[in-house]
N, C-alpha and C. Protein backbone atom coordinates (compact mmCIF):
# COMPACT_ATOMS: atom_id res chain seq x y z
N UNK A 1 0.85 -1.18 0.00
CA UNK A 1 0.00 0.00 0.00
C UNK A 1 0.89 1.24 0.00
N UNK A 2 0.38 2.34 -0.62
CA UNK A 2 1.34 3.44 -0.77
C UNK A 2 1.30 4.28 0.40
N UNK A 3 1.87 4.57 0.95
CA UNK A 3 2.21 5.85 1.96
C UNK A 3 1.95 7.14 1.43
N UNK A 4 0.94 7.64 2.39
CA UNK A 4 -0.16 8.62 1.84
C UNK A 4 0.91 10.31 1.84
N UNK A 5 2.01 9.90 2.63
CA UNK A 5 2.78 10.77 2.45
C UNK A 5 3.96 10.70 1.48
N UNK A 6 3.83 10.17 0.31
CA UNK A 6 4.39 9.82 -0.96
C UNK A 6 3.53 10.03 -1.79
N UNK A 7 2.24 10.94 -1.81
CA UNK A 7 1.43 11.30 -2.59
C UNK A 7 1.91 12.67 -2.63
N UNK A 8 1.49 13.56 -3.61
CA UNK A 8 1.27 14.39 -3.65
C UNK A 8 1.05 15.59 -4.76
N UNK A 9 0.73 16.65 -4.47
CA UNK A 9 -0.01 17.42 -5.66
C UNK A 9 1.60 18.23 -6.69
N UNK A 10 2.74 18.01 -6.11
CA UNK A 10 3.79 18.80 -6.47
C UNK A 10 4.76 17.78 -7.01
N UNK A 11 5.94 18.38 -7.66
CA UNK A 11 6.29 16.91 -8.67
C UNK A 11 7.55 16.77 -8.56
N UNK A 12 7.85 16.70 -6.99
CA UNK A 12 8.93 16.33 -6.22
C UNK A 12 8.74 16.00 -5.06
N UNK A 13 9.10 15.39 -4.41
CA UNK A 13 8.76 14.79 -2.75
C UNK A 13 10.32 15.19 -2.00
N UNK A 14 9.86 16.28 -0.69
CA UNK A 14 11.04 16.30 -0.45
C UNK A 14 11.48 14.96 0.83
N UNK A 15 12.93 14.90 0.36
CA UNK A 15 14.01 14.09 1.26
C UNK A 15 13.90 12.25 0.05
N UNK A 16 13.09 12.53 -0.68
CA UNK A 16 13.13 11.60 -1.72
C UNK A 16 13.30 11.89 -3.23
N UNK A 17 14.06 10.76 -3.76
CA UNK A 17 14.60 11.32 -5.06
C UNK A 17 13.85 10.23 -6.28
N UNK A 18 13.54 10.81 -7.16
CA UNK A 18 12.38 9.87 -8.41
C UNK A 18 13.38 9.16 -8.81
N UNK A 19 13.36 7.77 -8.82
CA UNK A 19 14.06 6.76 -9.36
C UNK A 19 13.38 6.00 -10.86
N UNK A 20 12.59 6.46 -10.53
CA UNK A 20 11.67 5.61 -11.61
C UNK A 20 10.50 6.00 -12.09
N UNK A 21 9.92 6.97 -13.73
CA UNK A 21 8.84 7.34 -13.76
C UNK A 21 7.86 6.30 -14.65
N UNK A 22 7.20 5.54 -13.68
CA UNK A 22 5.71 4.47 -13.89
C UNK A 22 4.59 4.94 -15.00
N UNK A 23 5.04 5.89 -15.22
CA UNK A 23 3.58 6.79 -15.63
C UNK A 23 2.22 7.25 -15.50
N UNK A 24 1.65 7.55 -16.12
CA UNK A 24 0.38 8.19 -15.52
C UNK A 24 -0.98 7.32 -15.23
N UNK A 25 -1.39 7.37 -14.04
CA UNK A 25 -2.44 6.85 -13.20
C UNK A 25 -3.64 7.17 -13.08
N UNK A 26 -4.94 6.99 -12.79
CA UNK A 26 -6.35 7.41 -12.90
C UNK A 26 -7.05 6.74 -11.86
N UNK A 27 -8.09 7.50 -11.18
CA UNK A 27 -9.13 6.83 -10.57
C UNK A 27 -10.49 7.04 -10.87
N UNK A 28 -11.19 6.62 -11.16
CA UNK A 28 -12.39 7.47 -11.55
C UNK A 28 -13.91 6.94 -11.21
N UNK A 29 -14.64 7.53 -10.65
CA UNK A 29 -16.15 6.89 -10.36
C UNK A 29 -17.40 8.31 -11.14
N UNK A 30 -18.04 7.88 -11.19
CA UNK A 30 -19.35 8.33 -12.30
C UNK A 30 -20.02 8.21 -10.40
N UNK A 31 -20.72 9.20 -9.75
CA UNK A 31 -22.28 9.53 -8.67
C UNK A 31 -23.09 10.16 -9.24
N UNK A 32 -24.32 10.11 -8.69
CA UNK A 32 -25.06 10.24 -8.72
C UNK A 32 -25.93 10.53 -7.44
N UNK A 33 -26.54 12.27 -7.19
CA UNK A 33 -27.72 11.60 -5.70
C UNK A 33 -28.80 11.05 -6.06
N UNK A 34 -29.73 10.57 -5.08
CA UNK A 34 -31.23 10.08 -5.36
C UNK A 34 -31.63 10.54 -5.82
N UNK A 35 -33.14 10.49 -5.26
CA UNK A 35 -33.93 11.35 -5.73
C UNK A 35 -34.19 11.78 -4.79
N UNK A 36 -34.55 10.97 -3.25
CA UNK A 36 -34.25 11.49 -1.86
C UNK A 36 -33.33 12.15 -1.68
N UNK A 37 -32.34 12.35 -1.72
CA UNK A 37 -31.18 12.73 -1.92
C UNK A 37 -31.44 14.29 -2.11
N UNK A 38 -31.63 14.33 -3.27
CA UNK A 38 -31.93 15.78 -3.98
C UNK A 38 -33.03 16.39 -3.05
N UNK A 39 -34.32 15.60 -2.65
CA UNK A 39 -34.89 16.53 -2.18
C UNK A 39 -34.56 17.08 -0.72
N UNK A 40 -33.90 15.97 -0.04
CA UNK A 40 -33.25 16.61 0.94
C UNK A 40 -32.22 17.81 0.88
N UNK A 41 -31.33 18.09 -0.29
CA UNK A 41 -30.45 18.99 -0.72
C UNK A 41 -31.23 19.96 -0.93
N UNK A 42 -32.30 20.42 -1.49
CA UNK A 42 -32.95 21.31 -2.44
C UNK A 42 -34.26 21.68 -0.29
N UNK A 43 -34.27 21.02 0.61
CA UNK A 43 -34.64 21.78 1.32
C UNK A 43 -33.56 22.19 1.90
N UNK A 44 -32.55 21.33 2.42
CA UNK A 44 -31.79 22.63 3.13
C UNK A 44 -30.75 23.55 2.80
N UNK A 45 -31.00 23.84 0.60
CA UNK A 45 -30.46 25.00 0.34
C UNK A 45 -32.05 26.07 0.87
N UNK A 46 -33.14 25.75 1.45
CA UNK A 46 -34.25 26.90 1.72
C UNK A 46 -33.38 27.50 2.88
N UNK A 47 -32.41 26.81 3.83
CA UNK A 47 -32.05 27.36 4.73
C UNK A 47 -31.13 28.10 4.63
N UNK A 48 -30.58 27.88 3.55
CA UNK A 48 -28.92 28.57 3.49
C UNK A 48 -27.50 27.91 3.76
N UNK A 49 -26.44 28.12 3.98
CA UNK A 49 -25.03 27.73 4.54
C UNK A 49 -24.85 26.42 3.57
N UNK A 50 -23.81 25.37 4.48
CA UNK A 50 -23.54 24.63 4.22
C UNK A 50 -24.59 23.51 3.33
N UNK A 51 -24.59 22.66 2.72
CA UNK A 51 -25.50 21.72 2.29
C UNK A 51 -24.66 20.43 2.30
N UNK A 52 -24.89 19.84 3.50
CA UNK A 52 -24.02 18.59 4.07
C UNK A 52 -24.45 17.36 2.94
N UNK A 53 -25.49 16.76 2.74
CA UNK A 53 -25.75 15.89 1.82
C UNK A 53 -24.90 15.65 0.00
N UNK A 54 -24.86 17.23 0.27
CA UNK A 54 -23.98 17.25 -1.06
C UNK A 54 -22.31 17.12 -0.88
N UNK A 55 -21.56 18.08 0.20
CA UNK A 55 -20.92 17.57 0.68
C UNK A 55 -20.54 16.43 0.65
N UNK A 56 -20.91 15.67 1.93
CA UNK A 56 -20.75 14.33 1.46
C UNK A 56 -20.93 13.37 0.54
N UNK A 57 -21.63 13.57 -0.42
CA UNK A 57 -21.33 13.22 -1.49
C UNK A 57 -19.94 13.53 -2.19
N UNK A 58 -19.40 14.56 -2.72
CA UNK A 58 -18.53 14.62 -3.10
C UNK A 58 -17.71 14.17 -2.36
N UNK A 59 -17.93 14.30 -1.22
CA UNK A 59 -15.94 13.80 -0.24
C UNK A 59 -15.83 12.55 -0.97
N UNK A 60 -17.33 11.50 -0.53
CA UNK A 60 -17.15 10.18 -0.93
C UNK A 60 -16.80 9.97 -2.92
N UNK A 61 -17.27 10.67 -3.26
CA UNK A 61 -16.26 10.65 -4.70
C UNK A 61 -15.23 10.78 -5.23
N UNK A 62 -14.45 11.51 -4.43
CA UNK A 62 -12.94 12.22 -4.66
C UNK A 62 -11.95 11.02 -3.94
N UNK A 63 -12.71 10.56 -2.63
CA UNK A 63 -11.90 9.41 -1.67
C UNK A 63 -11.88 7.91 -2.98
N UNK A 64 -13.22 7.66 -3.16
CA UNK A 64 -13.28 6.81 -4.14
C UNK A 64 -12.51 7.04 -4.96
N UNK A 65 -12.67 8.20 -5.81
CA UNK A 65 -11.58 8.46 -7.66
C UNK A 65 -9.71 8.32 -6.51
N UNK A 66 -9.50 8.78 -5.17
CA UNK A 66 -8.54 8.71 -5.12
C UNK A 66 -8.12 7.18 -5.02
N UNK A 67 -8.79 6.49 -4.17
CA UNK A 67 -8.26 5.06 -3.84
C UNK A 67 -7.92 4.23 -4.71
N UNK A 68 -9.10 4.43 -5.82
CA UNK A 68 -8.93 3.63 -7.52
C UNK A 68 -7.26 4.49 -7.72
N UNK A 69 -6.95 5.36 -7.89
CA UNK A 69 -5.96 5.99 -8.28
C UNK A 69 -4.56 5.28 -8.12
N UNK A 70 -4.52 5.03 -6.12
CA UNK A 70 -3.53 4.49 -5.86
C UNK A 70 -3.47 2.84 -6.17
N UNK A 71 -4.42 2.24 -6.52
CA UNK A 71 -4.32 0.96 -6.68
C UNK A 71 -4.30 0.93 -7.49
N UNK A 72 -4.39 1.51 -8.96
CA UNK A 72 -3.79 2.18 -10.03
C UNK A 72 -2.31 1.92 -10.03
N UNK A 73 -1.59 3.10 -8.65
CA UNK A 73 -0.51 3.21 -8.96
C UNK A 73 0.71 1.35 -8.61
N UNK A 74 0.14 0.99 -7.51
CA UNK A 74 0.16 -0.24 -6.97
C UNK A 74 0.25 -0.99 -7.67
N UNK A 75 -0.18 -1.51 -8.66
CA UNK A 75 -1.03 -2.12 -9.84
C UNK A 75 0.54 -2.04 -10.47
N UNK A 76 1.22 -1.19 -10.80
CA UNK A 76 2.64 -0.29 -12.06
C UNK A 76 3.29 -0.70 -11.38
N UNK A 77 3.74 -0.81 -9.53
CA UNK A 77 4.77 -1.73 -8.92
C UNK A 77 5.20 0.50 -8.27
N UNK A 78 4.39 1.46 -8.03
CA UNK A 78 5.03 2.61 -7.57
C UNK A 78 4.89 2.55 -5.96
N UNK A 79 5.57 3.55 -5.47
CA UNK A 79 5.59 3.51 -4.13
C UNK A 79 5.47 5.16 -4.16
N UNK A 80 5.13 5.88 -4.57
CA UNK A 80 4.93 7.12 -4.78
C UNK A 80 3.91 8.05 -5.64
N UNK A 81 3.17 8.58 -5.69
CA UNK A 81 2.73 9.63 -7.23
C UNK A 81 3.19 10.86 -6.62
N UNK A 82 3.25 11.67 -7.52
CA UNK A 82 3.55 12.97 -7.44
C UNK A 82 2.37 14.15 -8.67
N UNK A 83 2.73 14.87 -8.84
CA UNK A 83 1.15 15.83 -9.77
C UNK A 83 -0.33 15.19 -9.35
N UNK A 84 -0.40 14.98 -8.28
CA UNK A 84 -1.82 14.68 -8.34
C UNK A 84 -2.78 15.58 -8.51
N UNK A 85 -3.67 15.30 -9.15
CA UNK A 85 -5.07 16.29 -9.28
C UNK A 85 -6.27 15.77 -9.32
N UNK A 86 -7.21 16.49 -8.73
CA UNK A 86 -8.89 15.90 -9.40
C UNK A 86 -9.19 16.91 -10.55
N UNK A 87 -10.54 16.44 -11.27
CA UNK A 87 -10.86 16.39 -11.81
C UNK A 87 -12.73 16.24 -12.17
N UNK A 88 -13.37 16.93 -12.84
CA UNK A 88 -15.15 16.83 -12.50
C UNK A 88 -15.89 17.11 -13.48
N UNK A 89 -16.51 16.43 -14.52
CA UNK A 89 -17.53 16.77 -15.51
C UNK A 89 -18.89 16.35 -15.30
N UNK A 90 -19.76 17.00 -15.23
CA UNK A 90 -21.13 16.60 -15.26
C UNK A 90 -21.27 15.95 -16.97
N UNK A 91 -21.86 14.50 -16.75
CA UNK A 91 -21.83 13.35 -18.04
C UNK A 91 -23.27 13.95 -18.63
N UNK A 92 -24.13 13.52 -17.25
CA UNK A 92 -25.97 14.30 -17.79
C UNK A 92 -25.97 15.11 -16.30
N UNK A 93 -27.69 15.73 -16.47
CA UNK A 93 -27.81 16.33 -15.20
C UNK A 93 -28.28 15.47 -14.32
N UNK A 94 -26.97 15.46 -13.02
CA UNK A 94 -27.11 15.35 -11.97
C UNK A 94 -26.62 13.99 -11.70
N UNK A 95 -25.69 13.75 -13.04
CA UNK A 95 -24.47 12.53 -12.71
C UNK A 95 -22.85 13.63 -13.03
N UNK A 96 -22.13 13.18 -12.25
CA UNK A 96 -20.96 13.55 -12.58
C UNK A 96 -19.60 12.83 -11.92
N UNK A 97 -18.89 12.87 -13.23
CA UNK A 97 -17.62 12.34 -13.37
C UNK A 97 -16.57 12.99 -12.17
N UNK A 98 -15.95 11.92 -11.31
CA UNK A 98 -14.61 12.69 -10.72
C UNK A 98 -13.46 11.55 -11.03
N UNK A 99 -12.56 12.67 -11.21
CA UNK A 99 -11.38 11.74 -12.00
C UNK A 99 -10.02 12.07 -11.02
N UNK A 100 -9.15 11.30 -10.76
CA UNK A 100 -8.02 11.81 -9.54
C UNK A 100 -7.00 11.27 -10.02
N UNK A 101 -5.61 11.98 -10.85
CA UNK A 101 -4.77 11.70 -11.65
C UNK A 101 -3.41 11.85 -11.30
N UNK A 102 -2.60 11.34 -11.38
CA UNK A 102 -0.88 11.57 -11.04
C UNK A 102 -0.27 10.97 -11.75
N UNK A 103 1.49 11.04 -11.38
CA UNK A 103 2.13 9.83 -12.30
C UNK A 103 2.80 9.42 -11.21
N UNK A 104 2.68 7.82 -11.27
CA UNK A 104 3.50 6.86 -10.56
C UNK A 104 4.99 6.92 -10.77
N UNK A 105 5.58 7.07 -9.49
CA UNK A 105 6.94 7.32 -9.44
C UNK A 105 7.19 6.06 -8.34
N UNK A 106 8.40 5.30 -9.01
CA UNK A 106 9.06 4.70 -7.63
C UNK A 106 10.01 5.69 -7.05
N UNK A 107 10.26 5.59 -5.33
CA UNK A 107 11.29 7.15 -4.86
C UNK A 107 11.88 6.11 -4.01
N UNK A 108 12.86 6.73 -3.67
CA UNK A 108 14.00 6.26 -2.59
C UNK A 108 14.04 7.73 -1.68
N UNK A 109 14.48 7.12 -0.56
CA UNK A 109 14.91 7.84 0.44
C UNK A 109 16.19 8.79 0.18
N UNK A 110 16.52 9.94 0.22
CA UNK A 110 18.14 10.42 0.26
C UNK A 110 18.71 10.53 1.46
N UNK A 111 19.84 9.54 1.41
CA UNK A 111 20.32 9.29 2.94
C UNK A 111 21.20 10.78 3.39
């Protein structure tokens, strides 16, 4: 399993040096809310602030597109990504794409 601190959004890891570039990685899941879902969203935008249902939705999409990502990278034999990013297209209304991308690097330690 990769060490979540061998991830990251920048395309160097410090105190480790890229030994090996695996190439580029993907995670990706297609959500969708209910229909319950929605109507619970659509009352408590009547209230204002936060809208937790949606929220959580997305966290759980981005965690998903990330996990596919690293077992992705796992999958290539990396112990690292580096450039990670998400990613989000609505496919129709009220499905949408999140995509969570890097490139697999094996790294070593610099002693």
């Amino acid at each position: 399993m990769i060490d979540h601190n061998l991830i990251t959004t920048s395309f160097e890891l410090e105190g480790y040096r890229v030994v090996q570039h695996l190439g580029v990685i993907r995670g990706i899941t297609v959500r969708s809310r209910s229909a319950l879902g929605n109507v619970a969203g659509a009352f408590q935008s009547l209230f204002g602030g936060q809208l937790s249902i949606y929220v959580d939705l997305c966290e759980k999409a981005r965690q998903e597109a990330f996990d596919l990502m690293t077992e992705h990278a796992e999958q290539k034999g990396a112990n690292g990504i580096v450039g990670m990013r998400y990613d989000a297209n609505e496919v129709m209304n009220g499905i949408t794409e999140v995509l969570c991308y890097g490139t697999a690097v094996r790294v070593e330690r610099i002693a």
